[in-house]
N, C-alpha and C. Protein backbone atom coordinates (compact mmCIF):
# COMPACT_ATOMS: atom_id res chain seq x y z
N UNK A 1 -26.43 5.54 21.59
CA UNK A 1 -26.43 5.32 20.16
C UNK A 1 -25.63 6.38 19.42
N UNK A 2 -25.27 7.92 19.81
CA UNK A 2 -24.80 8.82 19.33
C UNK A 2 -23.32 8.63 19.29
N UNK A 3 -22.94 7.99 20.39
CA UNK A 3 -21.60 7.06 20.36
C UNK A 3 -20.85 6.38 19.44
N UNK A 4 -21.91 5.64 18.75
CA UNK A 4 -21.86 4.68 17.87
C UNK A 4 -21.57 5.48 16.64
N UNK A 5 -21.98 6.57 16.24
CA UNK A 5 -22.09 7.36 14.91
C UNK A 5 -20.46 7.88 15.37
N UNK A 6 -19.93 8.26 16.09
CA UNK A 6 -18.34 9.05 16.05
C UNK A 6 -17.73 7.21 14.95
N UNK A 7 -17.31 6.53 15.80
CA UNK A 7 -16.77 5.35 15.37
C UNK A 7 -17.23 4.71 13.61
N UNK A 8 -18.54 5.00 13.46
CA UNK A 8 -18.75 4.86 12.43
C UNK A 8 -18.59 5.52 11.04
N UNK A 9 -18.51 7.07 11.39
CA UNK A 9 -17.62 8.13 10.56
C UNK A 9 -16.43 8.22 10.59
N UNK A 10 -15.80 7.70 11.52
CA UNK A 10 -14.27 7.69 11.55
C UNK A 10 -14.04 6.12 10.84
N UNK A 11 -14.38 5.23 10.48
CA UNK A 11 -14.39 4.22 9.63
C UNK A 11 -14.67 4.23 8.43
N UNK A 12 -15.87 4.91 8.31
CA UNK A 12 -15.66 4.88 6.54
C UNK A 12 -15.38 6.17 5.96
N UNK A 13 -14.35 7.41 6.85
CA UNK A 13 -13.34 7.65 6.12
C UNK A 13 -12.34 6.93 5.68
N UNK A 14 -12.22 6.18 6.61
CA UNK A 14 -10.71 4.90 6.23
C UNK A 14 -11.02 4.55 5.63
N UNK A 15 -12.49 4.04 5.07
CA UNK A 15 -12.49 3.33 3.89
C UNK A 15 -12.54 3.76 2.78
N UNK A 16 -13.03 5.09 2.96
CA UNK A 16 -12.97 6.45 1.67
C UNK A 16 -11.10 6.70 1.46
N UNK A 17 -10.97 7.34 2.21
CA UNK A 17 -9.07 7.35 2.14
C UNK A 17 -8.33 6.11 1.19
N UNK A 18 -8.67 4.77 1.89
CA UNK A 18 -8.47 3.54 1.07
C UNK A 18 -8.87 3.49 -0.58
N UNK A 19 -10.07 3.54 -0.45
CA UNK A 19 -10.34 3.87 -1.73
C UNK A 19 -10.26 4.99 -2.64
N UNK A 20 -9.69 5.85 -2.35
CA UNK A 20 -8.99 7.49 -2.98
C UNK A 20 -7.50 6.73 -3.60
N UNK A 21 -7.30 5.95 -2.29
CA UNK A 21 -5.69 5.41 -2.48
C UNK A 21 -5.36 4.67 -3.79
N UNK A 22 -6.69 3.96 -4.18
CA UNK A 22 -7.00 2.84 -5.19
C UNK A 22 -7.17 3.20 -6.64
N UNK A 23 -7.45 4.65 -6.33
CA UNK A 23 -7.88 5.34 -7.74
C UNK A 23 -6.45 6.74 -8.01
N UNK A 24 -5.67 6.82 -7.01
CA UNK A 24 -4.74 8.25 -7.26
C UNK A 24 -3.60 7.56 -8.28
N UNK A 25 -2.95 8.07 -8.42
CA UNK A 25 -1.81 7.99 -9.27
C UNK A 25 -0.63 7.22 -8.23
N UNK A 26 0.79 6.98 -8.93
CA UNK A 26 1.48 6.40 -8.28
C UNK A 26 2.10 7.55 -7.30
N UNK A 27 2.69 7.13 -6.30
CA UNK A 27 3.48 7.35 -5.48
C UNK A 27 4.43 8.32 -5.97
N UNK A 28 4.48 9.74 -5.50
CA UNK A 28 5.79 10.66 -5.64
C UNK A 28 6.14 11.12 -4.38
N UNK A 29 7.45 12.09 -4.24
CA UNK A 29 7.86 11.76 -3.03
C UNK A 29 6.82 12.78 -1.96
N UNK A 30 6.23 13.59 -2.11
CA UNK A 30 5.02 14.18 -1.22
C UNK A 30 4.38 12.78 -0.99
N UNK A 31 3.72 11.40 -1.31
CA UNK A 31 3.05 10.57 -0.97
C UNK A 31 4.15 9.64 -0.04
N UNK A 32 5.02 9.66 -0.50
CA UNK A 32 6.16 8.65 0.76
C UNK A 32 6.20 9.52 2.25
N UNK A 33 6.24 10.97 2.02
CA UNK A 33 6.36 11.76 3.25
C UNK A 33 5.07 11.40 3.94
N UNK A 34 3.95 11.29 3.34
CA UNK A 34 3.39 11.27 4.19
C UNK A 34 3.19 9.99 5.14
N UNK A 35 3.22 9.30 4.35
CA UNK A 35 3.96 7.27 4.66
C UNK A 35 3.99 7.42 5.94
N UNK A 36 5.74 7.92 5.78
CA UNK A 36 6.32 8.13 7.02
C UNK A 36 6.13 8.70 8.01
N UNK A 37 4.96 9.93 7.86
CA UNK A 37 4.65 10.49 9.19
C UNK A 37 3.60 9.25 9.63
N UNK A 38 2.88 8.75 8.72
CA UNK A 38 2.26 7.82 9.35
C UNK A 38 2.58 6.56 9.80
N UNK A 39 3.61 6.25 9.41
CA UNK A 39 4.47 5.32 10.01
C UNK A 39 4.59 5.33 11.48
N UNK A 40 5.43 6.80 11.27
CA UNK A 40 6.27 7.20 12.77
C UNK A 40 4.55 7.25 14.03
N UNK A 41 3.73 8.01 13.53
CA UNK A 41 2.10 8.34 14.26
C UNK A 41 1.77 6.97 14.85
N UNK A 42 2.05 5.72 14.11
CA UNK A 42 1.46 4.48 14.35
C UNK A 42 2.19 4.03 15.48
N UNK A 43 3.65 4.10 15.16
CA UNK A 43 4.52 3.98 15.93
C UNK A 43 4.62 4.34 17.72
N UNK A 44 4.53 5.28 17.78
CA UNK A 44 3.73 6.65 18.55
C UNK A 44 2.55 5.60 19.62
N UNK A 45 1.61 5.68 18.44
CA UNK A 45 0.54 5.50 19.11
C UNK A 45 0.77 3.71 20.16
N UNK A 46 1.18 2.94 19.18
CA UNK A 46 1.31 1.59 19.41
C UNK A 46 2.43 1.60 21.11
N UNK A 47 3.11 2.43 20.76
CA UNK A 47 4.17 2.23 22.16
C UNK A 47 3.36 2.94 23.38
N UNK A 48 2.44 3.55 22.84
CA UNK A 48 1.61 4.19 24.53
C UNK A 48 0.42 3.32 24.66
N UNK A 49 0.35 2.56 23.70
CA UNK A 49 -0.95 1.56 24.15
C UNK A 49 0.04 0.48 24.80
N UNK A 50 0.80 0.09 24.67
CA UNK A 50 1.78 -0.65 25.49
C UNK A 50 1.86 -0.29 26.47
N UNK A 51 2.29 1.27 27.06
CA UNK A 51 2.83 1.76 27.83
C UNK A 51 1.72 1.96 28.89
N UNK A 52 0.85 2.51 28.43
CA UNK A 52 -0.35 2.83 28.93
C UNK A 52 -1.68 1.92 28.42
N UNK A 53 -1.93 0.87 28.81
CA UNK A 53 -3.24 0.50 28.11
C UNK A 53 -3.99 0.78 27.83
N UNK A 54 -4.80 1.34 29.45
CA UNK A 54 -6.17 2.16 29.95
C UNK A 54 -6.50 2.77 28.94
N UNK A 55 -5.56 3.92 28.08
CA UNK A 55 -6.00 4.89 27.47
C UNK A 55 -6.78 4.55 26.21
N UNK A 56 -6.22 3.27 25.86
CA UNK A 56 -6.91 2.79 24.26
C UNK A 56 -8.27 2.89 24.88
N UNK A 57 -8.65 2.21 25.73
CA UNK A 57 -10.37 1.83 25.99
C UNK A 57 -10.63 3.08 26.47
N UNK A 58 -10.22 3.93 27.03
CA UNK A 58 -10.76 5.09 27.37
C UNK A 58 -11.25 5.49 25.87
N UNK A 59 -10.24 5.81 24.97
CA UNK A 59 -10.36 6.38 23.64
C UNK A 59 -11.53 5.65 23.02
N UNK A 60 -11.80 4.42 23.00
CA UNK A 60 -12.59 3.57 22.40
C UNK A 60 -14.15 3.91 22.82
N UNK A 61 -14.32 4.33 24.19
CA UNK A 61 -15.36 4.63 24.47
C UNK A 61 -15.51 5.88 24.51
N UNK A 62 -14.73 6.72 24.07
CA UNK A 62 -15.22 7.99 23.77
C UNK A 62 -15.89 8.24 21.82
N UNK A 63 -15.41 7.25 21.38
CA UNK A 63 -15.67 7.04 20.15
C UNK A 63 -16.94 6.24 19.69
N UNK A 64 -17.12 5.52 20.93
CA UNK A 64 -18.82 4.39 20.70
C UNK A 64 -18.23 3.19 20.71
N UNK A 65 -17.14 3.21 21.31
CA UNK A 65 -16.53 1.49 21.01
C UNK A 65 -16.52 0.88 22.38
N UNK A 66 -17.12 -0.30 22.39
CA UNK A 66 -17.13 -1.13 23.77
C UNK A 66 -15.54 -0.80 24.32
N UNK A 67 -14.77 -1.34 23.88
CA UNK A 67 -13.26 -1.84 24.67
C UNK A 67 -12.19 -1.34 23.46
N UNK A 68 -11.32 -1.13 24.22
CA UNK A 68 -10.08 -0.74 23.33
C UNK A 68 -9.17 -2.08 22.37
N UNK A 69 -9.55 -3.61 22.83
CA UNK A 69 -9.10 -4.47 21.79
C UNK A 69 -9.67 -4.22 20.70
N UNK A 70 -11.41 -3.81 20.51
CA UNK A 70 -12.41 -3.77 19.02
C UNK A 70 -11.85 -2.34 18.54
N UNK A 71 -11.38 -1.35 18.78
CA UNK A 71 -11.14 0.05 18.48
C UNK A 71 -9.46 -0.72 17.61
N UNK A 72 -8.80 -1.37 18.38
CA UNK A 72 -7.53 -1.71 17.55
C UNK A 72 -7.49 -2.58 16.65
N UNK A 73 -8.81 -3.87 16.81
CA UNK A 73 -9.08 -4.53 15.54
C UNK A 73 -9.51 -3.33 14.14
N UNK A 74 -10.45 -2.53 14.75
CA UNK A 74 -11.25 -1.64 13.77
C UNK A 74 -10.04 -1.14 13.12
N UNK A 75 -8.79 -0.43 13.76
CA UNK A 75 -7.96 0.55 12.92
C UNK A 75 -7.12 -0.53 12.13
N UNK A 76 -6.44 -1.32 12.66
CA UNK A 76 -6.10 -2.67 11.84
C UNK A 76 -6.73 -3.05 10.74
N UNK A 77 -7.72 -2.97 10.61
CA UNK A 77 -8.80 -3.49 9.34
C UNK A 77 -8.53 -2.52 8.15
N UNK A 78 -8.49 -0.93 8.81
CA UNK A 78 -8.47 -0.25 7.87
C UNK A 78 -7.29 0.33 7.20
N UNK A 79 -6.30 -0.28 8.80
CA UNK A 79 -4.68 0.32 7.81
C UNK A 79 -4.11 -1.16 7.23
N UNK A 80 -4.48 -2.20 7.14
CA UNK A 80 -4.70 -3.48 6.25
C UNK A 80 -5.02 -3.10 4.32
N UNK A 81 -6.00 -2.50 4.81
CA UNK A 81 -6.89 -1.98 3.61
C UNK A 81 -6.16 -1.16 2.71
N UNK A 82 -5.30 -0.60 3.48
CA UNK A 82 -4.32 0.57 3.33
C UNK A 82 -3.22 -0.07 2.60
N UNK A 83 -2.76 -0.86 3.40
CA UNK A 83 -1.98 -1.60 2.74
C UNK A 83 -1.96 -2.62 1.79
N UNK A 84 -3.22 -3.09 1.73
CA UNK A 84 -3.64 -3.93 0.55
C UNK A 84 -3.33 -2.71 -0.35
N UNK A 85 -3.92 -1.39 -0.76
CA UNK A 85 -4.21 -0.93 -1.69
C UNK A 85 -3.22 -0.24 -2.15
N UNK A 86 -2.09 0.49 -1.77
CA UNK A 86 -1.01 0.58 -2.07
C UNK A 86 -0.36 -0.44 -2.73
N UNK A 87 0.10 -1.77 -2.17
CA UNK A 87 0.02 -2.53 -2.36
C UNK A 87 -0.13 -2.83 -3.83
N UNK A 88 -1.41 -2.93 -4.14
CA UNK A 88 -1.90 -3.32 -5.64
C UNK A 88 -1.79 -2.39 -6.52
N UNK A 89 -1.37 -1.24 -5.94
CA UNK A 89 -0.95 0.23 -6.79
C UNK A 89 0.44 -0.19 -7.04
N UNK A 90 1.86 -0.19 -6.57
CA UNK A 90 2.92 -1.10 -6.72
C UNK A 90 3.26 -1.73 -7.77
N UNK A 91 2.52 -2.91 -7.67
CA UNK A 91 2.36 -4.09 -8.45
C UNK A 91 2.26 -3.46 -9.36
N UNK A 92 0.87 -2.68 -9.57
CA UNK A 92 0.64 -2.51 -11.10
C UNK A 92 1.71 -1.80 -11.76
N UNK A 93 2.19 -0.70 -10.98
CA UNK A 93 3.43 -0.18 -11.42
C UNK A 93 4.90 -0.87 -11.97
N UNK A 94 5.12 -1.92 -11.13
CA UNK A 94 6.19 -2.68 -11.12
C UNK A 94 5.86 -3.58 -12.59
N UNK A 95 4.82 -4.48 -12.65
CA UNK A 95 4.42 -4.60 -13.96
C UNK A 95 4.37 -4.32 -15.26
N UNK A 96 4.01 -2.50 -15.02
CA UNK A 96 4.32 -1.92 -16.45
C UNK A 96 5.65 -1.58 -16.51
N UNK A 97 6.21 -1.43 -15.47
CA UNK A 97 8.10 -1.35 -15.81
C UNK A 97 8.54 -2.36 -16.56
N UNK A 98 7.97 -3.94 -15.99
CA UNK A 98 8.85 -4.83 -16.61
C UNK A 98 8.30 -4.66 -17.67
N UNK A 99 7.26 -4.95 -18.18
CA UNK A 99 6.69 -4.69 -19.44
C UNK A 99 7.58 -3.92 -20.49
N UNK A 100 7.81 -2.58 -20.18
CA UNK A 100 8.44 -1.80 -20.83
C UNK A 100 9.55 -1.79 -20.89
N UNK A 101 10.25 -2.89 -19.70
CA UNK A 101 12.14 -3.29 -19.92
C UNK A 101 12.37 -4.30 -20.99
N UNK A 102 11.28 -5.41 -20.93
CA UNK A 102 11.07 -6.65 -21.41
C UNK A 102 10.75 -5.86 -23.34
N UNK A 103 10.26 -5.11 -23.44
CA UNK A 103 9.69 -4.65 -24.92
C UNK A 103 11.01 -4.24 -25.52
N UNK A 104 12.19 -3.30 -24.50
CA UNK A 104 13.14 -2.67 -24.48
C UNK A 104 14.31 -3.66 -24.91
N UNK A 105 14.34 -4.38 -24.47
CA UNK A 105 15.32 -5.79 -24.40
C UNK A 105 15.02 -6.93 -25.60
N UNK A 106 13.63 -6.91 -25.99
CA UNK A 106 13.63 -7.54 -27.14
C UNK A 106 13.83 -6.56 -28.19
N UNK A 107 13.38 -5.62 -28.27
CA UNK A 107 14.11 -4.56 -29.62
C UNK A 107 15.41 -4.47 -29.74
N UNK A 108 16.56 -4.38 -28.40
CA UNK A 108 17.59 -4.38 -28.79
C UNK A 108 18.14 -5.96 -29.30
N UNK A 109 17.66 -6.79 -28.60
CA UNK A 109 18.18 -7.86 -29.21
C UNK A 109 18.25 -8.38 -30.64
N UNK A 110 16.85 -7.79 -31.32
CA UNK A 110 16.15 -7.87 -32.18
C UNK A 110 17.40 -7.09 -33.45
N UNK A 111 17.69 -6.04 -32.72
CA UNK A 111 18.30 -4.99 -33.68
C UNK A 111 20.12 -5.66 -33.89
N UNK A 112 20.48 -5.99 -32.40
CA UNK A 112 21.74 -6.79 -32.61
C UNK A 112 21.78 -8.25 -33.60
N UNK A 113 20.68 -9.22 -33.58
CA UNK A 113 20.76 -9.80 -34.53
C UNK A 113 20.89 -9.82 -35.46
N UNK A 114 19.99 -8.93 -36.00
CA UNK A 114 20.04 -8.42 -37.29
C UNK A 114 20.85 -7.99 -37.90
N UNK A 115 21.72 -7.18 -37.36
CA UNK A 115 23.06 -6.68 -37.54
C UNK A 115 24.36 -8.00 -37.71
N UNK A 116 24.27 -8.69 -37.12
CA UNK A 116 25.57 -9.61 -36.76
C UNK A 116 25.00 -10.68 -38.06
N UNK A 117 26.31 -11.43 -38.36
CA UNK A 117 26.21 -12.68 -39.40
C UNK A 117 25.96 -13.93 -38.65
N UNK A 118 25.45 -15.28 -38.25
CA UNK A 118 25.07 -15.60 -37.92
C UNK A 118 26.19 -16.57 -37.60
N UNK A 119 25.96 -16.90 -36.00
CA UNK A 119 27.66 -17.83 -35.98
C UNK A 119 27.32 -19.00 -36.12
N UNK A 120 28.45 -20.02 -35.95
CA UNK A 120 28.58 -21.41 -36.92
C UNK A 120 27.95 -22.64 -35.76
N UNK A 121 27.39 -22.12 -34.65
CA UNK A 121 26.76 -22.91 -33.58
C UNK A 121 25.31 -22.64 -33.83
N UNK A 122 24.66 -21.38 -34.42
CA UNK A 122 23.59 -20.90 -34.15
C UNK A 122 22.85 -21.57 -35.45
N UNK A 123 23.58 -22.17 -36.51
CA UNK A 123 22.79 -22.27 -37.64
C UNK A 123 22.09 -22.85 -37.57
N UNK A 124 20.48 -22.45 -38.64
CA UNK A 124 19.60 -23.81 -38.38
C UNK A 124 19.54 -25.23 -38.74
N UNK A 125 19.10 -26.10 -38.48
CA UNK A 125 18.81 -27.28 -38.77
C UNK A 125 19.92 -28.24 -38.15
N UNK A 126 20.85 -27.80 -37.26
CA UNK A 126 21.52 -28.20 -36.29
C UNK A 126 21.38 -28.41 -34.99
């Protein structure tokens, strides 16, 4: 049963991490570096579970995990999570950009109209 508690603290940090992710600020370039080391780590890891199988389930049961397929569903779930939440951090970002291009673009338009006399296609009731 003491088994079971490693695997289970090492999960809902991921889910704590995830949710830190959900509440931090956007992305500067210290947060991409770290991306990428985790990128490259995943990377890493994924080509020696290829390379080497054995070792995932070894690892899995040193952690409380039956077999090394449930240890790779488990990390999957949580770098999913990961990526959901970034993810929706993004978005929201990308959103208030357009927002603020779109506000940007009607003021100038707004201001060029106003300025110009009105041409002989544009008039109303035509």
């Amino acid at each position: 049963m003491s088994d079971q508690i490693v695997i289970q603290v090492l999960l809902l940090v991921g889910v704590g991490v995830v949710a830190a992710l959900l509440t931090r600020t956007t992305a500067n370039a210290r947060h991409q570096a770290i991306r990428r080391i985790l990128l490259v780590g995943f990377v890493l890891v994924a080509a020696a579970s290829v390379i080497f199988p054995d070792w995932l389930t070894w690892l899995a049961r040193r952690v409380g995990v039956g077999r090394g397929a449930d240890l790779l569903l488990y990390s999957l779930v949580i770098a999913f999570l990961g990526f959901i939440a970034t993810s929706y951090r993004r978005l929201g970002e990308l959103e208030r950009r357009i927002t603020v291009l779109t506000r940007e673009l009607a003021l100038i338009r707004s201001r060029l109209e106003g300025a110009e006399p009105p041409r002989e296609d544009e008039t109303p009731g035509r």
